[in-house]
Protein backbone atom coordinates (compact mmCIF):
# COMPACT_ATOMS: atom_id res chain seq x y z
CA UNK A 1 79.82 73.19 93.91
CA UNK A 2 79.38 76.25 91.45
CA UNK A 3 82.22 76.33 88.81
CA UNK A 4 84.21 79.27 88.93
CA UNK A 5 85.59 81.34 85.73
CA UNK A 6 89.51 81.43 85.25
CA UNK A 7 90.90 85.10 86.32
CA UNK A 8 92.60 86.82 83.31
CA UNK A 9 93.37 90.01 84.62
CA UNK A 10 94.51 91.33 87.79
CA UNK A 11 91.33 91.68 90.68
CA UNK A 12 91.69 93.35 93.77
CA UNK A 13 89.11 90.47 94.94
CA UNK A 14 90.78 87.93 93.21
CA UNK A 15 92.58 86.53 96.81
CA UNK A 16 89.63 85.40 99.15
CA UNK A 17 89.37 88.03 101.64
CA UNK A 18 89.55 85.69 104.40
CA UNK A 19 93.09 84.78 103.06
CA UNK A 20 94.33 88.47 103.13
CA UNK A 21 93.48 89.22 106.62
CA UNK A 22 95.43 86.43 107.64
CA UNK A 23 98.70 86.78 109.29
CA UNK A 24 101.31 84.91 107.78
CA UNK A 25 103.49 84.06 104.35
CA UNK A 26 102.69 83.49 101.16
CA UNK A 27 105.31 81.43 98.55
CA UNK A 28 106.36 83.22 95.29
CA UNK A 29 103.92 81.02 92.71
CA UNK A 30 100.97 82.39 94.80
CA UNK A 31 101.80 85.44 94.34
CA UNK A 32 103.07 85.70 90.41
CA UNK A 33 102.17 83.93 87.40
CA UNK A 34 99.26 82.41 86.00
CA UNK A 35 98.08 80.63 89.10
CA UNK A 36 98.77 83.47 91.79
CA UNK A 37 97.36 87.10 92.49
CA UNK A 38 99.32 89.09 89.90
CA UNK A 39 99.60 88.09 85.94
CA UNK A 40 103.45 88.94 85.96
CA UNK A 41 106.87 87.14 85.26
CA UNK A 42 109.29 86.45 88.10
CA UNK A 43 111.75 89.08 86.38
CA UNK A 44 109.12 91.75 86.56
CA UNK A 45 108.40 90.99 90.04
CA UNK A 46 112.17 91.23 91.16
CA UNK A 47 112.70 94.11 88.89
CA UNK A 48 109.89 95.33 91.39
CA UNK A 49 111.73 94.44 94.64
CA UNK A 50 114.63 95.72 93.26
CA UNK A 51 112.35 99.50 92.41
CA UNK A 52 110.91 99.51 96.19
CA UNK A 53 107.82 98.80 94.40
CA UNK A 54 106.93 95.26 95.78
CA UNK A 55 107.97 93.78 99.49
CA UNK A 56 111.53 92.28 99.85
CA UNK A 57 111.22 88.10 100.74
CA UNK A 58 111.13 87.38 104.02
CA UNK A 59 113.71 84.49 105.24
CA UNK A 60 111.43 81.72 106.62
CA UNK A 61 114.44 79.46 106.38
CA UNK A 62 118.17 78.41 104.91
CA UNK A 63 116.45 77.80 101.58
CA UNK A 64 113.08 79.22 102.22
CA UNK A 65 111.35 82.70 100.82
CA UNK A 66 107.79 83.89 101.34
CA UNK A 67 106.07 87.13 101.61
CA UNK A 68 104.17 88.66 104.43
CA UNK A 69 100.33 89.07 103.40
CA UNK A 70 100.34 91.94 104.93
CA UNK A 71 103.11 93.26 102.67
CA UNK A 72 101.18 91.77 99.70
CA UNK A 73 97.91 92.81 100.86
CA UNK A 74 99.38 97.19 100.92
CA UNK A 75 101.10 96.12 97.39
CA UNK A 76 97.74 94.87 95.93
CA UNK A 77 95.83 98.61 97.36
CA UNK A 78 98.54 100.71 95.92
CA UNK A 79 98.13 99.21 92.20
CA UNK A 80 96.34 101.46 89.84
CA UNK A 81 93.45 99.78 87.80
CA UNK A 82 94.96 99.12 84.82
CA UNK A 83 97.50 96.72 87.19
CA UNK A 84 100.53 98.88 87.42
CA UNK A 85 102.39 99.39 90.55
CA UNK A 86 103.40 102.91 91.48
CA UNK A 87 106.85 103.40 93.15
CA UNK A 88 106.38 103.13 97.02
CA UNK A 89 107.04 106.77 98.60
C-alpha cells in the first residue's frame, strides 16, 4: 500500500470523493483541525456558524452534533484558494 504525504494546507480533493457524495453526517474532528478537511480551530469554525459562513450542526441526538456532507461539501466549493470562506449570500 503506497504511503501517502500528510496534507498541510487546505485541498478541495483532500476528502475522497466517494466520501462527499455520500449522504449523511460528518462529526466536528473530521471536519476541523489537524486530522479533518479544514486546518482551523474550533473557535474559528463557530465564529463561522455564528457569520452564516459555515452550516449550523445538525441534532443527531440529546448529546450528539454532526454536519450534513452535503452542507460541508457547498462550504468546501465556496472557499477561495487561499482557504478563506466568503460570507454565504
Amino acid at each position: 500500500m503506497p504511503h501517502k504525504p500528510p496534507r498541510t494546507l487546505w485541498d478541495a480533493t483532500s476528502p475522497p470523493a466517494s466520501d462527499l457524495a455520500d449522504d449523511g453526517y460528518w462529526r466536528l474532528k473530521a471536519i476541523i483541525g489537524p486530522t479533518g478537511i479544514l486546518p482551523i480551530s474550533r473557535s474559528t469554525w463557530y465564529n463561522w456558524i455564528e457569520q452564516g459562513r459555515a452550516p449550523p450542526p445538525v441534532a443527531l441526538g440529546p448529546r450528539i452534533a454532526g454536519w450534513r456532507k452535503s452542507d460541508i461539501r457547498r462550504l468546501l466549493q465556496s472557499l477561495d484558494p487561499n482557504g478563506y470562506c466568503r460570507k454565504a449570500s
